[in-house]
Protein backbone atom coordinates (compact mmCIF):
# COMPACT_ATOMS: atom_id res chain seq x y z
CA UNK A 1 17.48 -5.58 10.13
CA UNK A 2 17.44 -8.81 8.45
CA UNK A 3 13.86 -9.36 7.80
CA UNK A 4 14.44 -5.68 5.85
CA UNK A 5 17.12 -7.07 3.74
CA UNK A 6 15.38 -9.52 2.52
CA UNK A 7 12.80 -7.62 1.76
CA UNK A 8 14.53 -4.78 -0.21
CA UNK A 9 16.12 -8.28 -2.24
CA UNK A 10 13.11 -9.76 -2.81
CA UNK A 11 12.16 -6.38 -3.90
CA UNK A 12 15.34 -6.30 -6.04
CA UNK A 13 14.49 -9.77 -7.56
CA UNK A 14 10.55 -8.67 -8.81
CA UNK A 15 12.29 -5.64 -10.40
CA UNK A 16 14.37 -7.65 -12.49
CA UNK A 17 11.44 -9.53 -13.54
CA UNK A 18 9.31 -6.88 -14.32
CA UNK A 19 12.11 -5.46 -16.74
CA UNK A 20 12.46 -8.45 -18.91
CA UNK A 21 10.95 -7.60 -22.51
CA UNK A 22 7.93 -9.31 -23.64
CA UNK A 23 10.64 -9.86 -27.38
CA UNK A 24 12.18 -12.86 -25.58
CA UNK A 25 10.69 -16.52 -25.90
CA UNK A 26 7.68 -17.09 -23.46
CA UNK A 27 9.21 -19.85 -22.11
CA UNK A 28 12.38 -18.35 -20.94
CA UNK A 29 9.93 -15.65 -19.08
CA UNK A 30 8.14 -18.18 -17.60
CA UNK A 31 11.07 -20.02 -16.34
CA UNK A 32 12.30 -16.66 -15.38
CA UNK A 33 8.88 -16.14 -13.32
CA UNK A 34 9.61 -19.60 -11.88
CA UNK A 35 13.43 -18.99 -10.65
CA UNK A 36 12.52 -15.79 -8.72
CA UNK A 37 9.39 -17.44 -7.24
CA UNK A 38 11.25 -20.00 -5.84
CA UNK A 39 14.27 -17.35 -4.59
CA UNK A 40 11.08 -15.39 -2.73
CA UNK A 41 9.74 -19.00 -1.48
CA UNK A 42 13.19 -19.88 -0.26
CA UNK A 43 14.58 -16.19 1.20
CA UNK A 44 10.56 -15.76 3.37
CA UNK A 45 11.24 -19.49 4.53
CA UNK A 46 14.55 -18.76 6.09
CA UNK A 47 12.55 -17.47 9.02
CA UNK A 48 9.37 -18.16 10.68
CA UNK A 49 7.01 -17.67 13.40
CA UNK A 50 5.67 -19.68 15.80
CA UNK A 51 1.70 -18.48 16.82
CA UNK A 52 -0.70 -19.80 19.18
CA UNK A 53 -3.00 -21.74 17.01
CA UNK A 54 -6.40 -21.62 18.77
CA UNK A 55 -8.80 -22.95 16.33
CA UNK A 56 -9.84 -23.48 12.78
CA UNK A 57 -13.05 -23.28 10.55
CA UNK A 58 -13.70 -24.28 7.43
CA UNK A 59 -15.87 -22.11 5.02
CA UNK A 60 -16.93 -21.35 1.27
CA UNK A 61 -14.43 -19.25 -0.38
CA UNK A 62 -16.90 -17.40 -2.02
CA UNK A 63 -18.71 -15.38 0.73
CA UNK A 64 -15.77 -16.49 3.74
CA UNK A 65 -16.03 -11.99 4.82
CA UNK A 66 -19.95 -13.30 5.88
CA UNK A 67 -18.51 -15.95 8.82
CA UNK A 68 -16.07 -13.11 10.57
CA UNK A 69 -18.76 -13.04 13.04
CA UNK A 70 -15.89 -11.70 15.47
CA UNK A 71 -15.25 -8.49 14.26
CA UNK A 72 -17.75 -6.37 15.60
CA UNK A 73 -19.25 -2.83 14.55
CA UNK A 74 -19.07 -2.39 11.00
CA UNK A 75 -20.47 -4.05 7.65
CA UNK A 76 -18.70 -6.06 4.77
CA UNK A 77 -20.00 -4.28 1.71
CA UNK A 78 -20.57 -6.03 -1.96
CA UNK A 79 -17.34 -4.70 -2.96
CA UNK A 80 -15.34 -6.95 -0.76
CA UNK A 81 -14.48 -3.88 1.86
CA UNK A 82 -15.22 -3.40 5.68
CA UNK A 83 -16.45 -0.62 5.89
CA UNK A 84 -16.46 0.80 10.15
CA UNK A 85 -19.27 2.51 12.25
CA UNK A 86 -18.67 5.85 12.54
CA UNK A 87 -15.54 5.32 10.89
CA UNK A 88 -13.29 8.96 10.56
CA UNK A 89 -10.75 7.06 7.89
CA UNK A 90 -11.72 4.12 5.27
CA UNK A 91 -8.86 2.18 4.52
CA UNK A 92 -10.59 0.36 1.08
CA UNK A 93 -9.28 -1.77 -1.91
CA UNK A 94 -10.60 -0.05 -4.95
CA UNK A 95 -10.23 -0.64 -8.94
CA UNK A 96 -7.18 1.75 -10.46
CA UNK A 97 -7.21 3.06 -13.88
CA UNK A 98 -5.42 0.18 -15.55
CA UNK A 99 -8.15 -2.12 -13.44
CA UNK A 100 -5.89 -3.67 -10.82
CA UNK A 101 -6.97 -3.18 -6.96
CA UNK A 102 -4.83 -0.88 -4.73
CA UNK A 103 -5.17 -0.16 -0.84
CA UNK A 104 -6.14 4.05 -0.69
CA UNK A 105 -6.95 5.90 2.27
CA UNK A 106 -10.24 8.21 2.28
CA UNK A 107 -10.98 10.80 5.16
CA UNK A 108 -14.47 12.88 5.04
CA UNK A 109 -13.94 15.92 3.71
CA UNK A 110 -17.65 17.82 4.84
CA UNK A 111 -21.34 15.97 5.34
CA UNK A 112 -21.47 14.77 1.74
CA UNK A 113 -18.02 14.02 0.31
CA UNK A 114 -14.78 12.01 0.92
CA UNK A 115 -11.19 13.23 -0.17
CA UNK A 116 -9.74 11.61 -3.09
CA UNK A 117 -8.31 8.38 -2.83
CA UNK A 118 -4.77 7.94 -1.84
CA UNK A 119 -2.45 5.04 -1.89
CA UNK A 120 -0.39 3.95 0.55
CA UNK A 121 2.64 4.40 -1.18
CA UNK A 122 4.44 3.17 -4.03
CA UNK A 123 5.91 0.11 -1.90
CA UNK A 124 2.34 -0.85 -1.56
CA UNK A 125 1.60 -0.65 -4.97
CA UNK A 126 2.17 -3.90 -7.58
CA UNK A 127 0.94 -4.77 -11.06
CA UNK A 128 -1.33 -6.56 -9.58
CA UNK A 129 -4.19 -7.30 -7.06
CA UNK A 130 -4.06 -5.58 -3.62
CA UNK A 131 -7.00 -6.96 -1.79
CA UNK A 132 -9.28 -7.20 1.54
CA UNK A 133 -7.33 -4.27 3.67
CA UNK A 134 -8.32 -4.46 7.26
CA UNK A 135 -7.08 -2.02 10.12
CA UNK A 136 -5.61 -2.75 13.35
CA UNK A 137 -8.01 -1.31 16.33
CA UNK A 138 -5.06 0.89 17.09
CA UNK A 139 -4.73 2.24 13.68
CA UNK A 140 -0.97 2.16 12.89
CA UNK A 141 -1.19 -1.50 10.71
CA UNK A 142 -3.21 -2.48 7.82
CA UNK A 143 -2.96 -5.81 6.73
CA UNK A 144 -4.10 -6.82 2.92
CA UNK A 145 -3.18 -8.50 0.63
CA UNK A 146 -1.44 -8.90 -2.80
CA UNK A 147 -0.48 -10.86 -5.72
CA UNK A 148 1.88 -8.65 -6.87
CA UNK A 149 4.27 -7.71 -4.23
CA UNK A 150 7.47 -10.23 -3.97
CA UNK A 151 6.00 -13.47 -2.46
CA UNK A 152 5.34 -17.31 -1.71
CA UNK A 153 3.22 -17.68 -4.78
CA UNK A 154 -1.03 -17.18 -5.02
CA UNK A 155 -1.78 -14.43 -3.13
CA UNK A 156 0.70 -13.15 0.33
CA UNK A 157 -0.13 -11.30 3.07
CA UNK A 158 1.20 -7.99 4.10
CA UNK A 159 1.23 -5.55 7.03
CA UNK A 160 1.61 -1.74 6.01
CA UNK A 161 3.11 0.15 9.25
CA UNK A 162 2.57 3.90 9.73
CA UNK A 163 5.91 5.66 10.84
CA UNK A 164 5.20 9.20 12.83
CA UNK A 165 8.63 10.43 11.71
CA UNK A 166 8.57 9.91 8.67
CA UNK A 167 5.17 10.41 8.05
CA UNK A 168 5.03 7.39 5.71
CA UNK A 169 3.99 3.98 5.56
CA UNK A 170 6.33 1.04 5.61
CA UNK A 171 5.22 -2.28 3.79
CA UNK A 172 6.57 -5.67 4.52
CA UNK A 173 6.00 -9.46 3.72
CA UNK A 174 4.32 -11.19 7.37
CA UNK A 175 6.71 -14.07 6.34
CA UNK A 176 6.04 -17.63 7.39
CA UNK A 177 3.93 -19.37 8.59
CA UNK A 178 0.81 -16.09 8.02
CA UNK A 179 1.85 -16.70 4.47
CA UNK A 180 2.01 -20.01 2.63
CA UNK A 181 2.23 -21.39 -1.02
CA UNK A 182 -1.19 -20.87 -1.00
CA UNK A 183 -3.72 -17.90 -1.57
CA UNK A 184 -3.69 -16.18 1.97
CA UNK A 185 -6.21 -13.61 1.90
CA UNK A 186 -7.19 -11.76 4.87
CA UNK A 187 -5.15 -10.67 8.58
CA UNK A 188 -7.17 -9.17 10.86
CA UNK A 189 -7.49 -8.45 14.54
CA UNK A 190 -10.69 -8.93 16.96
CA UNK A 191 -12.21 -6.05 18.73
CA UNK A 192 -11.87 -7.26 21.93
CA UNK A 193 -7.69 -7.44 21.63
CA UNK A 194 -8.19 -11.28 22.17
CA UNK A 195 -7.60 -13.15 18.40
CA UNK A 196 -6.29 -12.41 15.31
CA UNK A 197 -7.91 -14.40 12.02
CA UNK A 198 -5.89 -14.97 9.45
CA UNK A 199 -8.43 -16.81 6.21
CA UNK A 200 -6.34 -19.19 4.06
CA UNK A 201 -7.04 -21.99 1.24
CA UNK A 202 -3.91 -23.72 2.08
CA UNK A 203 -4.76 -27.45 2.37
CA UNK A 204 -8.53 -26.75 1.29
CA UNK A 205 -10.47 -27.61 -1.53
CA UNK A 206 -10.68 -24.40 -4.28
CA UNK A 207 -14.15 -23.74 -3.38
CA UNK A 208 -13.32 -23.59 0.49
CA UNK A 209 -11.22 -21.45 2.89
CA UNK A 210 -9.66 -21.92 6.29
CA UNK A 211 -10.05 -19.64 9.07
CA UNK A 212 -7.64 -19.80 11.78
CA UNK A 213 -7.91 -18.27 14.98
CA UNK A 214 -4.31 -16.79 16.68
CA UNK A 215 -3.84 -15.56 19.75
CA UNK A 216 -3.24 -12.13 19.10
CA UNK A 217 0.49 -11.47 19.95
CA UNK A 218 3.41 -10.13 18.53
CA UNK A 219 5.33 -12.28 16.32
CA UNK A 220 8.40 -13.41 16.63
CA UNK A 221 10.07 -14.79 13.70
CA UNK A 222 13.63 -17.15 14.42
CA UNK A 223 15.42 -18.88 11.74
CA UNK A 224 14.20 -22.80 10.74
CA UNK A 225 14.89 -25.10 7.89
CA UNK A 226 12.83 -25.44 5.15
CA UNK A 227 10.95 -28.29 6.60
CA UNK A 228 10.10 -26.93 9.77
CA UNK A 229 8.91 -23.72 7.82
CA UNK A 230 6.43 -26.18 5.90
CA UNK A 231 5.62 -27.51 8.73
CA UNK A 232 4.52 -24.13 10.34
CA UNK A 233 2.42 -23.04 7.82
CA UNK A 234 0.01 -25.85 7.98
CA UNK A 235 -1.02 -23.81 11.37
CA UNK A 236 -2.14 -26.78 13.33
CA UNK A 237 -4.03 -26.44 16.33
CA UNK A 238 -1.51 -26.18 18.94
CA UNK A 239 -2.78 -24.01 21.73
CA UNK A 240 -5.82 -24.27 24.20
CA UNK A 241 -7.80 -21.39 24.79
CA UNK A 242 -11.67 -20.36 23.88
CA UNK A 243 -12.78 -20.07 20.65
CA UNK A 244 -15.04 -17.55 19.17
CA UNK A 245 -18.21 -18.54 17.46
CA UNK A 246 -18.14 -18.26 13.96
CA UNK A 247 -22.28 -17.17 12.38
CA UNK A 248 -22.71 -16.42 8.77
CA UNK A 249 -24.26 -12.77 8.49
CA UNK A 250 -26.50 -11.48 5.80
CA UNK A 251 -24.85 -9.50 3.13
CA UNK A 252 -24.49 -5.84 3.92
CA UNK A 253 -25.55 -2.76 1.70
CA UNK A 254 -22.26 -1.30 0.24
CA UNK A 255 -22.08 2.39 2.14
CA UNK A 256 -22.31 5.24 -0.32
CA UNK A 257 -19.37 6.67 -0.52
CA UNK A 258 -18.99 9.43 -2.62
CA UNK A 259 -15.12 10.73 -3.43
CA UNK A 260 -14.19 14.62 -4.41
CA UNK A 261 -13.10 14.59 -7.94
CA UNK A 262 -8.93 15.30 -8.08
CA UNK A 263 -8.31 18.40 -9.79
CA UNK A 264 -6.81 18.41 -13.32
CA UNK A 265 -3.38 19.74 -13.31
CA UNK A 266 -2.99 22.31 -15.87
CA UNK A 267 -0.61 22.12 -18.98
CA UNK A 268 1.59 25.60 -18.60
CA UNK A 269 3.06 24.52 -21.73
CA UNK A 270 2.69 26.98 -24.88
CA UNK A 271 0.40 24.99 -27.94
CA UNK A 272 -1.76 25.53 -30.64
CA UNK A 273 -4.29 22.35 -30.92
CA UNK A 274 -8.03 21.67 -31.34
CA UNK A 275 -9.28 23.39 -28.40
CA UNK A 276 -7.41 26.72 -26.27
CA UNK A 277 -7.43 27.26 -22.93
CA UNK A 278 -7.26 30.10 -20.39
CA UNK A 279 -4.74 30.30 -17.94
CA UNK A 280 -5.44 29.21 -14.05
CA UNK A 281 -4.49 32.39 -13.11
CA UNK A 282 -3.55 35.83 -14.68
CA UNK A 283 -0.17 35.66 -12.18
CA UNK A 284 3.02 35.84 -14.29
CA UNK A 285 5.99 34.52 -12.86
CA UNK A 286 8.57 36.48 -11.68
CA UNK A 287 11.85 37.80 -13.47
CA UNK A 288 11.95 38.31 -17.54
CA UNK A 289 8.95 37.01 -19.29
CA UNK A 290 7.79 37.16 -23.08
CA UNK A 291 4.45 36.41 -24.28
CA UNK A 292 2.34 36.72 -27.77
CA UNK A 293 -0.11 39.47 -28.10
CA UNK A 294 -3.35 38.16 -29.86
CA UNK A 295 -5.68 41.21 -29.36
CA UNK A 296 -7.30 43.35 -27.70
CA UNK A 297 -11.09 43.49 -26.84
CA UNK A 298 -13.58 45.36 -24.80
CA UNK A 299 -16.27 42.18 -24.86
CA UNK A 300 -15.99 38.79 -22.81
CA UNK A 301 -14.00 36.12 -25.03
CA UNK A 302 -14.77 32.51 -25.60
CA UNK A 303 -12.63 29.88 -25.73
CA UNK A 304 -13.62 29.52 -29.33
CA UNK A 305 -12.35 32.77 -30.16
CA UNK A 306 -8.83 31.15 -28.79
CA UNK A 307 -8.31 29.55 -32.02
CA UNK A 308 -6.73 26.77 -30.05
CA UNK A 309 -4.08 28.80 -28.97
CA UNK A 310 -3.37 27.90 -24.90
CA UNK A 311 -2.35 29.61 -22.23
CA UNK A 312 -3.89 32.49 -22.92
CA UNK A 313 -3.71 35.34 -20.10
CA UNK A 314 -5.69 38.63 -19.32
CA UNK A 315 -4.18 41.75 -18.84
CA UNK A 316 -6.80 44.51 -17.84
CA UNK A 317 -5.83 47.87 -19.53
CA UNK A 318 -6.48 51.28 -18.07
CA UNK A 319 -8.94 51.71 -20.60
CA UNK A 320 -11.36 49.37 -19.59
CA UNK A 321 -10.32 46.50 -22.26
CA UNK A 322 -8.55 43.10 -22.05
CA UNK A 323 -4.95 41.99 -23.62
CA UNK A 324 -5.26 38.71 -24.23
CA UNK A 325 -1.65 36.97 -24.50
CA UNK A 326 -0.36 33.49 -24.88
CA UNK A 327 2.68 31.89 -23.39
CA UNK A 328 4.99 32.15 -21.21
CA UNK A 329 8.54 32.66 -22.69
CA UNK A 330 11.99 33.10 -20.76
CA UNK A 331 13.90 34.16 -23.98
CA UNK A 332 12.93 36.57 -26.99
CA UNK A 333 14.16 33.68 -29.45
CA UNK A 334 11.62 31.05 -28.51
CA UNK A 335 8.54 33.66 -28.25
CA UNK A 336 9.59 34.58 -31.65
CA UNK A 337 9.65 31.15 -32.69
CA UNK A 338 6.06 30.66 -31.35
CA UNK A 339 4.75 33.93 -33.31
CA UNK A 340 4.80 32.07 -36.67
CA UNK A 341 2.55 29.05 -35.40
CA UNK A 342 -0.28 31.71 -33.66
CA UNK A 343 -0.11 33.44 -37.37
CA UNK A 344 -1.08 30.00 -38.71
CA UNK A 345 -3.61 29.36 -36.55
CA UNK A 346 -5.83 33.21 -37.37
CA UNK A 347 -4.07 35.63 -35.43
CA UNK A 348 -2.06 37.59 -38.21
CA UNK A 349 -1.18 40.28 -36.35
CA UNK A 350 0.20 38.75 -33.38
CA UNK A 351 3.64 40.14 -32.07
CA UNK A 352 6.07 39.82 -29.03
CA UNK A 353 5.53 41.83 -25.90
CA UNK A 354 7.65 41.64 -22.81
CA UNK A 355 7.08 41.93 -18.58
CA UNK A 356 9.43 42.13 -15.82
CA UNK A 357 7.76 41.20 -12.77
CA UNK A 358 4.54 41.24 -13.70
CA UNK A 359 4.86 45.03 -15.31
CA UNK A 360 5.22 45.66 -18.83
CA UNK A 361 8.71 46.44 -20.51
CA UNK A 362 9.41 47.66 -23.72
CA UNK A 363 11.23 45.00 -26.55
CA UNK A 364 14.34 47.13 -26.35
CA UNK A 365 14.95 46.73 -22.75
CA UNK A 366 13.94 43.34 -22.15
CA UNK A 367 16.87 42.20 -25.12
CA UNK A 368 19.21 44.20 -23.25
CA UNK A 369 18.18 42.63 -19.67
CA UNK A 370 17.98 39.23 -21.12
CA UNK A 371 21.66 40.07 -22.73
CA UNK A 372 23.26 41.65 -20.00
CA UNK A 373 21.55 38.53 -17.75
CA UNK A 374 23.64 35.85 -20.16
CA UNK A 375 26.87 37.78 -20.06
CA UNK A 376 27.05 37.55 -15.84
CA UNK A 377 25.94 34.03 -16.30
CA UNK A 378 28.77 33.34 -18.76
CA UNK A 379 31.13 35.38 -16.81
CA UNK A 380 30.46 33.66 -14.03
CA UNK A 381 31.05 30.38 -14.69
CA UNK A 382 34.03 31.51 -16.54
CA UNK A 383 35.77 32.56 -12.83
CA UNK A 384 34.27 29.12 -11.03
């Protein structure tokens, strides 16, 4: 209960910064930027862990995925992702459209495509970098990490946690000492259930990285004072046990991995611009509904012949043509209101016509149902 409290204020903190205005001087933001850092540094040092150091090994930054010669049965691709034999669910960090990284599931959805990327969540979601996800073996954690959730500073790590009842996942800071004032880039657990690696440039040179080996264990996190939380996250070696081997691989071909394309959600809304549209669907709601006659025709219609008039409907006629209408209107007023703007755009005989559940109804009778409709409403929130 406490580690989620100060979460949610950490949380609570980066919101405030996020809605200062960029109108006040920069260096009040930046001292701003500084304050809350500190507040994050301080609240995640409260508490700490202490793991079973096994080992450490020293590596370039720039290719450190190569030396995870532990984990077993899969391939680092040249977009920074593991990427799983056989796998039934990627779990990747991929460019959004504003060009930060976020952490998005992908399932196959038949022999040749995967479903559309989905995040996490919003709590796993930041304005900036969400990097290097890896899953546990037993599928209910992925650890990655971010520079834009609440933090230590640099880059923090953070375990995503998949609740069955709520069907959701829950995102938290892994604290002190997984997380230093450092960059901490990668959490991940061996195959074998033996180690977890956790790859670091505290106390490195920039070009270099640690990798520590933990036992793999559950945490458990106790209060400390600030210096025994520094001291913790220098993760000495302070267990015995055996080692694995760490071998540099050779660069892996980045799977193909093609995603279905999310469908376009279609504007409902009644316009006249450059281009018209056809409805989705020829379905009118239920209840009342007015719409704008444009014509009638016995030929297919283009979208060109629209006039930029959208949603436009077809109504098969008994006859063998098409009524082509536009709108959808709840009240006689506003489809009037539209009439004058289809008349603009070539249509100058457009007029109002009326349906009641999908059936046509006569102008008469839908004024006196939309009438008689207002005076219950009125009446009835006259006797509440």
């Amino acid at each position: 209960m406490k580690r989620i409290l100060l979460w949610a204020w950490a949380l609570s903190l980066t919101a405030a910064l996020q809605a200062q205005t960029p109108s006040g001087p920069a260096g009040d933001s930046l001292a701003l930027r500084r304050q809350i850092e500190a507040e994050n540094v301080k609240t995640l040092s409260s508490y700490a862990a202490r793991p079973a150091v096994i080992a450490v090994q020293r590596v370039p930054r720039a290719d450190f995925q190569l030396w995870l010669s532990p984990l077993t049965g899969g391939v680092w691709g040249a977009d920074g992702n593991w990427y799983p034999d056989e796998a039934t669910e990627l779990v990747l960090s991929l460019p959004s459209d504003t060009g930060d990284r976020n952490v998005v599931l992908t399932r196959p959805l038949d022999d040749t495509l995967w479903t559309v990327p989905a995040t996490l969540g919003e709590e796993a979601v930041s304005p900036g970098d969400e990097i290097f996800p890896m899953r546990s073996p037993d599928g209910r954690r992925i650890y990655f990490a971010s520079d834009g959730l609440p933090g230590m500073g640099g880059f923090d790590l953070f375990v995503a946690t998949w609740d069955p009842q709520a069907k959701a996942w829950s995102v938290r800071n892994m604290g002190v000492p997984f997380n230093s004032p450092g960059d901490d880039l990668l959490f991940c657990d061996t195959p074998d259930g033996r180690y977890s690696l956790l790859v670091s440039n505290r106390d490195c040179d920039k070009d270099a990285v640690n990798i520590f080996v933990l036992r793999q264990e559950t945490p458990v996190f106790e209060r400390v004072s600030p210096e025994q939380a520094a001291t913790l996250t220098r993760l000495a070696v302070n267990a015995s046990g055996q080692a694995p081997t760490f071998v540099k691989r050779l660069a892996g071909k980045t799977p193909a991995v093609p995603f279905d394309q999310p469908e376009e959600e279609f504007d409902e809304t009644f316009r006249v611009g450059k281009e018209g549209a056809f409805a989705q669907n020829n379905h009118l709601p239920a209840g009342l509904v007015y719409q704008i006659q444009l014509f009638v025709s016995s030929s297919k219609v283009t979208v060109r012949q629209l006039k930029g008039v959208s949603p436009v409907y077809m109504h098969p006629q008994r006859s063998g043509k098409t009524l082509y209408a536009a709108g959808i209107f709840r009240t006689f007023a506003e489809a009037e209101q539209a009439v004058s703007q289809v008349r603009k755009a070539g249509f100058s005989s457009a007029f109002v016509i009326a349906f009641d559940g999908g059936q046509p109804l006569s102008l008469s009778k839908a004024k006196q149902k939309e009438s008689s409709v207002k005076v219950v409403t009125e009446e009835f929130k006259i006797v509440k």
